[in-house]
C-alpha atoms as a PDB file:
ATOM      1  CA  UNK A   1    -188.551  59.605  54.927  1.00  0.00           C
ATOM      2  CA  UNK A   2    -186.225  56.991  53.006  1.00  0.00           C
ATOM      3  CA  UNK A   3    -185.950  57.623  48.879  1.00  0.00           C
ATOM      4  CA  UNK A   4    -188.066  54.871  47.553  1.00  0.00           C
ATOM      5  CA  UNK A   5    -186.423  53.246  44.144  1.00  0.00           C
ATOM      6  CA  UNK A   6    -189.140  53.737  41.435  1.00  0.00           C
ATOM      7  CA  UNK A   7    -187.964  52.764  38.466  1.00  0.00           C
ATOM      8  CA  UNK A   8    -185.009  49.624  38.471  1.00  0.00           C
ATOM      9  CA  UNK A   9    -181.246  48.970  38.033  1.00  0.00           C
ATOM     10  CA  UNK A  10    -180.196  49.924  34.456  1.00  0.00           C
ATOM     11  CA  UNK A  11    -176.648  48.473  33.068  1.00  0.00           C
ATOM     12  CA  UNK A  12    -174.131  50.810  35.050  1.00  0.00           C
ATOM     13  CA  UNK A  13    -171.776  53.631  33.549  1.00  0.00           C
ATOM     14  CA  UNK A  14    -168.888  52.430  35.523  1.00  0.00           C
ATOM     15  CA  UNK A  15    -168.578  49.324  37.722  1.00  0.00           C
ATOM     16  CA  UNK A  16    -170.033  49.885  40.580  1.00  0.00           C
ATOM     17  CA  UNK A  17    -172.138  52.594  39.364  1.00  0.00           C
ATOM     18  CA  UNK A  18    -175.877  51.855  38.837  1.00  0.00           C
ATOM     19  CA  UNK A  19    -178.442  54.693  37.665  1.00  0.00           C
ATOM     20  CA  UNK A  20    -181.510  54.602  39.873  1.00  0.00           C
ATOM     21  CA  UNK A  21    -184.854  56.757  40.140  1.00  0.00           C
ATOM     22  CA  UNK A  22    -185.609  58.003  43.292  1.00  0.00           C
ATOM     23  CA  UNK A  23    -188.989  59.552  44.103  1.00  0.00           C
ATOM     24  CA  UNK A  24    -187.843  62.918  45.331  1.00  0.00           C
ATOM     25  CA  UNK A  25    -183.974  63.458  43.794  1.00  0.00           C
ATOM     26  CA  UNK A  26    -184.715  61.365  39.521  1.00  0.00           C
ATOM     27  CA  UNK A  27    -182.097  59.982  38.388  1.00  0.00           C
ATOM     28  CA  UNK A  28    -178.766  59.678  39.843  1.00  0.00           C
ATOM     29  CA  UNK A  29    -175.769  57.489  39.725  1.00  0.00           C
ATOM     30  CA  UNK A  30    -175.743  55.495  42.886  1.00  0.00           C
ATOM     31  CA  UNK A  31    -172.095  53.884  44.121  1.00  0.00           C
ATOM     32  CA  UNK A  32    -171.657  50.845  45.779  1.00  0.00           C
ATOM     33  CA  UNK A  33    -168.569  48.347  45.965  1.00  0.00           C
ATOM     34  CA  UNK A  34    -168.776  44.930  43.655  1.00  0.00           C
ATOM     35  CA  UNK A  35    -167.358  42.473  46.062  1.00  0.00           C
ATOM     36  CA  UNK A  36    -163.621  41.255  44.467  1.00  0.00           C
ATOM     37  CA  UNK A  37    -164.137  43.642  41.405  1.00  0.00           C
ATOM     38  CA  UNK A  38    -161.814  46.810  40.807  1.00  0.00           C
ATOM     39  CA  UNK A  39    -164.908  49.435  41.110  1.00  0.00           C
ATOM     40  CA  UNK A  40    -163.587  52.866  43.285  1.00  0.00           C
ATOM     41  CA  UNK A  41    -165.875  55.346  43.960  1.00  0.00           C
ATOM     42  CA  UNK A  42    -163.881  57.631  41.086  1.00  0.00           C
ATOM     43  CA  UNK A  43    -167.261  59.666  40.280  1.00  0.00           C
ATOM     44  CA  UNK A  44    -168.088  60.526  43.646  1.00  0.00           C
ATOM     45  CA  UNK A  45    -167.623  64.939  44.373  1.00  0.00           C
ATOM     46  CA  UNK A  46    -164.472  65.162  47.084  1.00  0.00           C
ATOM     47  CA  UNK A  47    -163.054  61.857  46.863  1.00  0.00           C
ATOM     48  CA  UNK A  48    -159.592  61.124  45.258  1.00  0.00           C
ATOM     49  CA  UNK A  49    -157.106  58.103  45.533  1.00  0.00           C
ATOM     50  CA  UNK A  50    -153.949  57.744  47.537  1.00  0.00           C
ATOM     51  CA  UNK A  51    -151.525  55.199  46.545  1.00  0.00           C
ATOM     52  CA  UNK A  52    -149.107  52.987  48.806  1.00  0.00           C
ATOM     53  CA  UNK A  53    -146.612  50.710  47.016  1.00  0.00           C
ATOM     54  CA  UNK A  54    -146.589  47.614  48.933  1.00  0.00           C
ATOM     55  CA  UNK A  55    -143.222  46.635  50.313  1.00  0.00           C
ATOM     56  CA  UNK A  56    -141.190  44.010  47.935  1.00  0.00           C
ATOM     57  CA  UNK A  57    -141.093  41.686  51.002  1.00  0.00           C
ATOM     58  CA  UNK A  58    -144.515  41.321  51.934  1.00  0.00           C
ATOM     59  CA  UNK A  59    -145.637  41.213  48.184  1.00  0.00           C
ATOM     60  CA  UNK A  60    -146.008  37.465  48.089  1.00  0.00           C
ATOM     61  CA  UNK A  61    -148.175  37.463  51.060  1.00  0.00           C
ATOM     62  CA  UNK A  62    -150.923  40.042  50.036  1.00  0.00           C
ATOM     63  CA  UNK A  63    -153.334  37.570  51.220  1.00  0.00           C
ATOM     64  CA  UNK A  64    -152.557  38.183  54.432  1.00  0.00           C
ATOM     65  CA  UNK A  65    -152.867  42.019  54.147  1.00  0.00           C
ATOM     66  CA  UNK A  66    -156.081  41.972  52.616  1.00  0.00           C
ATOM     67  CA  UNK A  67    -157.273  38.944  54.804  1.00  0.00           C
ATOM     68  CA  UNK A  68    -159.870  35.847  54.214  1.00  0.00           C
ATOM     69  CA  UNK A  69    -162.420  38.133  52.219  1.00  0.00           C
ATOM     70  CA  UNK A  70    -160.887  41.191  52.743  1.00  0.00           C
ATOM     71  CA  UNK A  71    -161.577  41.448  56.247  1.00  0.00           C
ATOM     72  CA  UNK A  72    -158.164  43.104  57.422  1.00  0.00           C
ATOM     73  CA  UNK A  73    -159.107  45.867  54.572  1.00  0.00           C
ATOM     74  CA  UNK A  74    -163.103  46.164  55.725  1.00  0.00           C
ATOM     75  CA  UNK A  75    -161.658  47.123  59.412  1.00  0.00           C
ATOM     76  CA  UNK A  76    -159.030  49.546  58.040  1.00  0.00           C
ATOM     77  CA  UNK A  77    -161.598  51.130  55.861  1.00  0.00           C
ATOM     78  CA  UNK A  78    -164.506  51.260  58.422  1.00  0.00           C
ATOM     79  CA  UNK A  79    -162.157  52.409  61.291  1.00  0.00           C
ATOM     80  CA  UNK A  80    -160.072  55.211  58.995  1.00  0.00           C
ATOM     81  CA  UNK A  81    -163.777  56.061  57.491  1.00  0.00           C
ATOM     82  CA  UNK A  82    -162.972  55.995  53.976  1.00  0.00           C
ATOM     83  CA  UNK A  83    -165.030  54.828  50.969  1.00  0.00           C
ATOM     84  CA  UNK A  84    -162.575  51.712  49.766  1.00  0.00           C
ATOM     85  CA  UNK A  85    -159.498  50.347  50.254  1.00  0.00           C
ATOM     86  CA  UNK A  86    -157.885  47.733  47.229  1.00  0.00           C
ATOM     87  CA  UNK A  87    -155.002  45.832  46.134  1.00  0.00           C
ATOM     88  CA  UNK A  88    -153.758  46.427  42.646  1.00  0.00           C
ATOM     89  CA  UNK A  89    -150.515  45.878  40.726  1.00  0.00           C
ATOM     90  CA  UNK A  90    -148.618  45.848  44.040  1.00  0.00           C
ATOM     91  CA  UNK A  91    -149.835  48.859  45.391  1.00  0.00           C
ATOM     92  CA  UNK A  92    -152.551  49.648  47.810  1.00  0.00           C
ATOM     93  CA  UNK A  93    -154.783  52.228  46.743  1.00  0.00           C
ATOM     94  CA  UNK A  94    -157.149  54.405  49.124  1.00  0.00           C
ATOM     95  CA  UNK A  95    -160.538  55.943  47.961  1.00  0.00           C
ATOM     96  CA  UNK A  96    -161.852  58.777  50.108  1.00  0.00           C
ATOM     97  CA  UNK A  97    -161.978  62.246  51.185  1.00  0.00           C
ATOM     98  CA  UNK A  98    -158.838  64.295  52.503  1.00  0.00           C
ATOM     99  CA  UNK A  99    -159.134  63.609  56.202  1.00  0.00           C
ATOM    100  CA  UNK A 100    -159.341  59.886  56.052  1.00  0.00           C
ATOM    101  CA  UNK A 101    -155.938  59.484  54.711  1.00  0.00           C
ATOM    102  CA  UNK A 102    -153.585  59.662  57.421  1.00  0.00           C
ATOM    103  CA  UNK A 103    -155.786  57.412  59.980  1.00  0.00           C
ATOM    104  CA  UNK A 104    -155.947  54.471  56.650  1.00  0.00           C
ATOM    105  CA  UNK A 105    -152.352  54.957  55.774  1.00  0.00           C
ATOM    106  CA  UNK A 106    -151.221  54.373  59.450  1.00  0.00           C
ATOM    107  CA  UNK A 107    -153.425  51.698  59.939  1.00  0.00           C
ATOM    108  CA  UNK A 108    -152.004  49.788  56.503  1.00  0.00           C
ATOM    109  CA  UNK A 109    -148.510  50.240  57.639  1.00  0.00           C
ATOM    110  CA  UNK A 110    -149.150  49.339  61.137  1.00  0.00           C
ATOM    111  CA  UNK A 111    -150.181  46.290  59.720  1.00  0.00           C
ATOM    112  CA  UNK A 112    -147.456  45.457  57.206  1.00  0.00           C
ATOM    113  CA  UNK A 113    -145.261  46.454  59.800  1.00  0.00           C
ATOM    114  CA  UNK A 114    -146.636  43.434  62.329  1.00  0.00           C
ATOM    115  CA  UNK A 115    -146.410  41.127  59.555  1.00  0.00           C
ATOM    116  CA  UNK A 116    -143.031  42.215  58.576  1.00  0.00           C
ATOM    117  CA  UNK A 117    -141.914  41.169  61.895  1.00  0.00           C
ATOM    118  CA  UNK A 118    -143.764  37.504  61.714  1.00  0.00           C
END
């Protein structure tokens, strides 16, 4: 049976972060993306960050890495199966666990490598 939210959203801990009640588990931080805000999944157990500096050619056409609301990033981050994928400062930094890493960091440079060639 689906945890059923008893109590309500208190101001989070960390963006992204919300505490929530939950009938069978209490209180627990609960993680979910803020669309367009920095907010990794850095208190999630098992998950760490990889970091790919973004090539000084393509970095005045980030928008067309990340794609019209991120879209290029949701498919690299669905496909690799890791937690969240953003642009920062130049680089590209990858949340997730171990084995994701290698699929999303292909994908990414697959990617600036087709635009590279445009």
């Amino acid at each position: 049976m689906e945890n059923t939210i008893l109590g309500h959203y208190i101001v989070p801990q960390h963006v992204g972060y919300m505490t929530v009640l939950r009938a069978n588990t209490g209180w627990h931080y609960e993680w979910a993306p803020v669309k367009g805000v920095y907010s990794p999944p850095a208190l999630e157990p098992g998950i760490r960050c990889v970091k790919i500096d973004i090539p000084l050619i393509l970095r005045d056409r980030i928008g067309e890495i990340v794609g019209k609301g991120g879209k290029h990033l949701k498919k690299i981050t669905a496909a690799a199966g890791c937690l969240y994928i953003f642009v920062r400062d130049d680089t590209i930094e990858i949340w997730g666990k171990d084995e994701t890493f290698a699929c999303a960091c292909s994908l990414l440079w697959k990617r600036m490598d087709v635009m590279s060639l445009a």
